[in-house]
Protein backbone atom coordinates (compact mmCIF):
# COMPACT_ATOMS: atom_id res chain seq x y z
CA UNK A 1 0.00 0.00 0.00
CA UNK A 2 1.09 3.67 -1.04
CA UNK A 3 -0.79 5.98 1.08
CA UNK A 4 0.57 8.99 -0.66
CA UNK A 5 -0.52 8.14 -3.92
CA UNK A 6 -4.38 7.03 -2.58
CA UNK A 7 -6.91 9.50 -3.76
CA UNK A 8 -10.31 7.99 -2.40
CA UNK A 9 -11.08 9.49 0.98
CA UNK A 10 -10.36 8.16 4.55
CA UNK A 11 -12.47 8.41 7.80
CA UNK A 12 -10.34 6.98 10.70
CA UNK A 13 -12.21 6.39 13.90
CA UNK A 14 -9.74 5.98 17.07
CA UNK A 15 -9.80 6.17 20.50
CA UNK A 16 -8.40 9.28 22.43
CA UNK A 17 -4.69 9.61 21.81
CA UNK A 18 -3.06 7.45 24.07
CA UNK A 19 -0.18 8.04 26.69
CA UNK A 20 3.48 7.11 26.56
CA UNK A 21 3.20 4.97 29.29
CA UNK A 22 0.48 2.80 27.59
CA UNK A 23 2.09 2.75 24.71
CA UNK A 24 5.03 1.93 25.92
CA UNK A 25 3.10 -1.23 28.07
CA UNK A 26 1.72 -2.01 24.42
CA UNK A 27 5.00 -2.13 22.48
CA UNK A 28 6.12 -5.10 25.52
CA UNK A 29 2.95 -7.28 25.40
CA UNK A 30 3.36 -6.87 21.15
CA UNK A 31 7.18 -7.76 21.43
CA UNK A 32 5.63 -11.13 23.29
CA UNK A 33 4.35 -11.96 20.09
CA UNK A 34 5.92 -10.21 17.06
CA UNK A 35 9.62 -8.39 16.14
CA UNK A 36 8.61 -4.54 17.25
CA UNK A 37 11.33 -3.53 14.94
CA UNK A 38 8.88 -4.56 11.90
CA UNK A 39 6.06 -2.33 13.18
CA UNK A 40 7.94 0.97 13.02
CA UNK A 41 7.37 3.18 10.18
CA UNK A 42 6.36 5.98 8.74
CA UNK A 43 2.67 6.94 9.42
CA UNK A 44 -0.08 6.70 7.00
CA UNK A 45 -2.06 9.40 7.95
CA UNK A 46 0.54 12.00 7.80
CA UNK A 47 1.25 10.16 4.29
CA UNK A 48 -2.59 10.13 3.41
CA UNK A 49 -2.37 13.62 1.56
CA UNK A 50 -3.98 13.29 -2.46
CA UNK A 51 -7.19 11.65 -0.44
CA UNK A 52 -9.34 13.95 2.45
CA UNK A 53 -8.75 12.99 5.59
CA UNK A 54 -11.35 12.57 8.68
CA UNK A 55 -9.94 11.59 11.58
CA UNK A 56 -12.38 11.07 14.64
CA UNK A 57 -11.27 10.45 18.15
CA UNK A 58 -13.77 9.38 20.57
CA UNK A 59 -12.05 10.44 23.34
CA UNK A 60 -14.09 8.19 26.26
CA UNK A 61 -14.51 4.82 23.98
CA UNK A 62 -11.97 2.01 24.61
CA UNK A 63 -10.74 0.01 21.26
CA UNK A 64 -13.36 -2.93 21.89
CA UNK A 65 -16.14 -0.19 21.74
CA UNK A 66 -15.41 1.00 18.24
CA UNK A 67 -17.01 -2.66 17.40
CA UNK A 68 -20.70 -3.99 17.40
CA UNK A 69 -19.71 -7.88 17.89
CA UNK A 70 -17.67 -6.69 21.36
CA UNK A 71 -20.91 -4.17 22.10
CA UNK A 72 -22.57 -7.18 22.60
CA UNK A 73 -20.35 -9.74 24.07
CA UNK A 74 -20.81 -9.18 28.01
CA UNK A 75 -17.46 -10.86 28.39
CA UNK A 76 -16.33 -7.89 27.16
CA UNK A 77 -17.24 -6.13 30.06
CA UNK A 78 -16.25 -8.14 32.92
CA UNK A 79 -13.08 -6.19 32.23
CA UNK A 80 -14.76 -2.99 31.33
CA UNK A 81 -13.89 -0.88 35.03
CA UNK A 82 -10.09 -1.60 34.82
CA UNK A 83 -9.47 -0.66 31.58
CA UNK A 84 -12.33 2.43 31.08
CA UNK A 85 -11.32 5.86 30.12
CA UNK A 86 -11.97 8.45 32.86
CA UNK A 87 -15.50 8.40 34.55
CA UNK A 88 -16.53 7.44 31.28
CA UNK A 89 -19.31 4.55 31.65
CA UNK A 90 -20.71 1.64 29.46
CA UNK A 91 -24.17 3.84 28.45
CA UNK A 92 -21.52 6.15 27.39
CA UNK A 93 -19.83 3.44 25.00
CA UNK A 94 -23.35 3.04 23.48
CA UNK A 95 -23.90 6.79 22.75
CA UNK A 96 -20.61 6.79 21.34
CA UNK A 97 -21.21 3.89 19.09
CA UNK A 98 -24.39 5.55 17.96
CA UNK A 99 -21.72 8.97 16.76
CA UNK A 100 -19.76 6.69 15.22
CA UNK A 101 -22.63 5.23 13.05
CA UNK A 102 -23.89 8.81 12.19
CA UNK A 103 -20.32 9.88 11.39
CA UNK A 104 -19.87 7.04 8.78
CA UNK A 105 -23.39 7.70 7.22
CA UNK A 106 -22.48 11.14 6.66
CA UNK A 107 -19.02 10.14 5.47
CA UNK A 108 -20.69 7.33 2.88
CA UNK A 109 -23.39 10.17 1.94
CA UNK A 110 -20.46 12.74 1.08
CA UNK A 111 -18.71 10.77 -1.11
CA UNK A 112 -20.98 8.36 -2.56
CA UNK A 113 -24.08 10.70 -3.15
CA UNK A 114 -22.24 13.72 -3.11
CA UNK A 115 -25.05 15.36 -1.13
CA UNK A 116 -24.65 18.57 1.28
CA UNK A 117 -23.11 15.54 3.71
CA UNK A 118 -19.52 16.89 3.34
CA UNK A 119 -20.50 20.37 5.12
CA UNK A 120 -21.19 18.48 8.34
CA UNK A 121 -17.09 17.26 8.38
CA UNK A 122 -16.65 21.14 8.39
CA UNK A 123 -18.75 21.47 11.45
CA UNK A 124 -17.39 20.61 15.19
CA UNK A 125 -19.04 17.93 16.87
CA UNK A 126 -20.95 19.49 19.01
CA UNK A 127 -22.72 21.76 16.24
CA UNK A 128 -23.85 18.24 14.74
CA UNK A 129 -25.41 17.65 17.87
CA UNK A 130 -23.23 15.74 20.17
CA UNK A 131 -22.71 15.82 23.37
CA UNK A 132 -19.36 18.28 24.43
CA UNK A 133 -16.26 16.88 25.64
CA UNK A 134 -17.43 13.40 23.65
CA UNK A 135 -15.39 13.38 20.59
CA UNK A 136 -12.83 15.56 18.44
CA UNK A 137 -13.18 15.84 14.22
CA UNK A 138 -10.28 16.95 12.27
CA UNK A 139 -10.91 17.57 8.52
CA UNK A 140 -7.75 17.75 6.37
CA UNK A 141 -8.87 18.61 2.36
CA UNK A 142 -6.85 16.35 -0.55
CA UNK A 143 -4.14 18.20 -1.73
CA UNK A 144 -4.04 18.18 -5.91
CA UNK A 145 -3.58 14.70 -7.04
CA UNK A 146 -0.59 12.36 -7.77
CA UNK A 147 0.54 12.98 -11.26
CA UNK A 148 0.97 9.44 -13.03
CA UNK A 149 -1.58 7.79 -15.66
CA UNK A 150 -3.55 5.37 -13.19
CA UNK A 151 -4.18 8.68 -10.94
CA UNK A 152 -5.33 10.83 -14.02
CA UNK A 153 -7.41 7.61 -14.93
CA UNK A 154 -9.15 7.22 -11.23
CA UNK A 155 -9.56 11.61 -10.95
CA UNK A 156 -11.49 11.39 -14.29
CA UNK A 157 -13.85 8.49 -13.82
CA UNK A 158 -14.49 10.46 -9.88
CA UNK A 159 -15.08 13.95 -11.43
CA UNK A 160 -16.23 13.03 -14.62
CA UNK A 161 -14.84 13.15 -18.09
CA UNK A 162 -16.28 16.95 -18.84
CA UNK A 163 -13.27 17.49 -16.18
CA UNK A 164 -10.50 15.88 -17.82
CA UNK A 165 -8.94 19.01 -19.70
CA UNK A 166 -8.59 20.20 -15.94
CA UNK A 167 -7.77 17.25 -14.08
CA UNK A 168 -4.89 17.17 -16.56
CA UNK A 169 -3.69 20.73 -16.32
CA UNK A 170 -3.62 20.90 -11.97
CA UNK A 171 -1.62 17.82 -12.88
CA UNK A 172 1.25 19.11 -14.80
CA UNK A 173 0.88 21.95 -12.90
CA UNK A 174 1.70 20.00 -9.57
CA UNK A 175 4.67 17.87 -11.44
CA UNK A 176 5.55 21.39 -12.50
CA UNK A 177 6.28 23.05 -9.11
CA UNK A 178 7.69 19.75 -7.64
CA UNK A 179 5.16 18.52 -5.81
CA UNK A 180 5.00 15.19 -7.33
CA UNK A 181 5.79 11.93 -4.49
């Protein structure tokens, strides 16, 4: 996979940013099981730049919540106060779930329908109606497109083929000043 030559568009749903001393925890339980050295590299989101970007972090969900098979397994939750974020509870996890289902409706109604959907990524989270201090949205736009003949190929059958002519010319324009990867 090249992330810097993707052009469709990403929505990456994550937990709250975690600290150095879990990840830290993380990198020795993974080394139990795999060479660390092979998971090191450079980051695909940073590298996700000819492709928008929405990156939501639910900031009180942990990983297993992000799933509906887990939502359900009460296993899951035997564990659930040792390894919750905050004061955050499990009817908390279920509004959360319910954010990230809207979230991915309006992301699928963006880019598939190409409907108004795409002014609610512009929008914070709590002007879409969520609760405050649940989540954070960033929004980072595509910048131009790759310049090679598969990218001109995939821009025109997204845009359209009236758009070729200028698909083509903010092509050479970006090989032009360099910005090519």
């Amino acid at each position: 996979m090249h992330p810097e030559q993707m052009t469709i568009p990403l929505l990456f749903f994550a937990q709250a940013p975690d600290t150095l001393e879990r990840q830290a925890r993380d990198r020795v339980e993974a080394a139990k099981f795999v060479d660390i050295s092979k998971l090191d590299g450079p980051n695909v989101l940073n590298a996700w730049t000819h492709g928008d970007l929405v990156t939501v972090y639910m900031l009180g969900l942990i990983h297993t919540e992000h799933s509906s098979l887990y939502r359900r397994n009460e296993d899951t939750w035997k564990r659930f106060p040792e390894v919750r974020r905050a004061d955050y509870e499990r009817e908390d996890g279920i509004t959360g779930y319910a954010w990230i289902a809207r979230y991915t409706l309006q992301f699928l109604d963006a880019y598939i329908k190409h409907d108004a959907a795409m002014a609610y990524f512009k929008k914070t989270p709590a002007e879409n109606g969520a609760p405050r201090h649940f989540m954070t949205v960033s929004y980072r736009a595509a910048k131009g497109v790759p310049a090679t003949l598969d990218e001109f190929r995939i821009e025109v059958g997204r845009q359209g083929f009236d758009r070729a002519p200028d698909i083509y010319a903010a092509m050479r324009k970006e090989k032009r000043a360099g910005n090519k990867p």
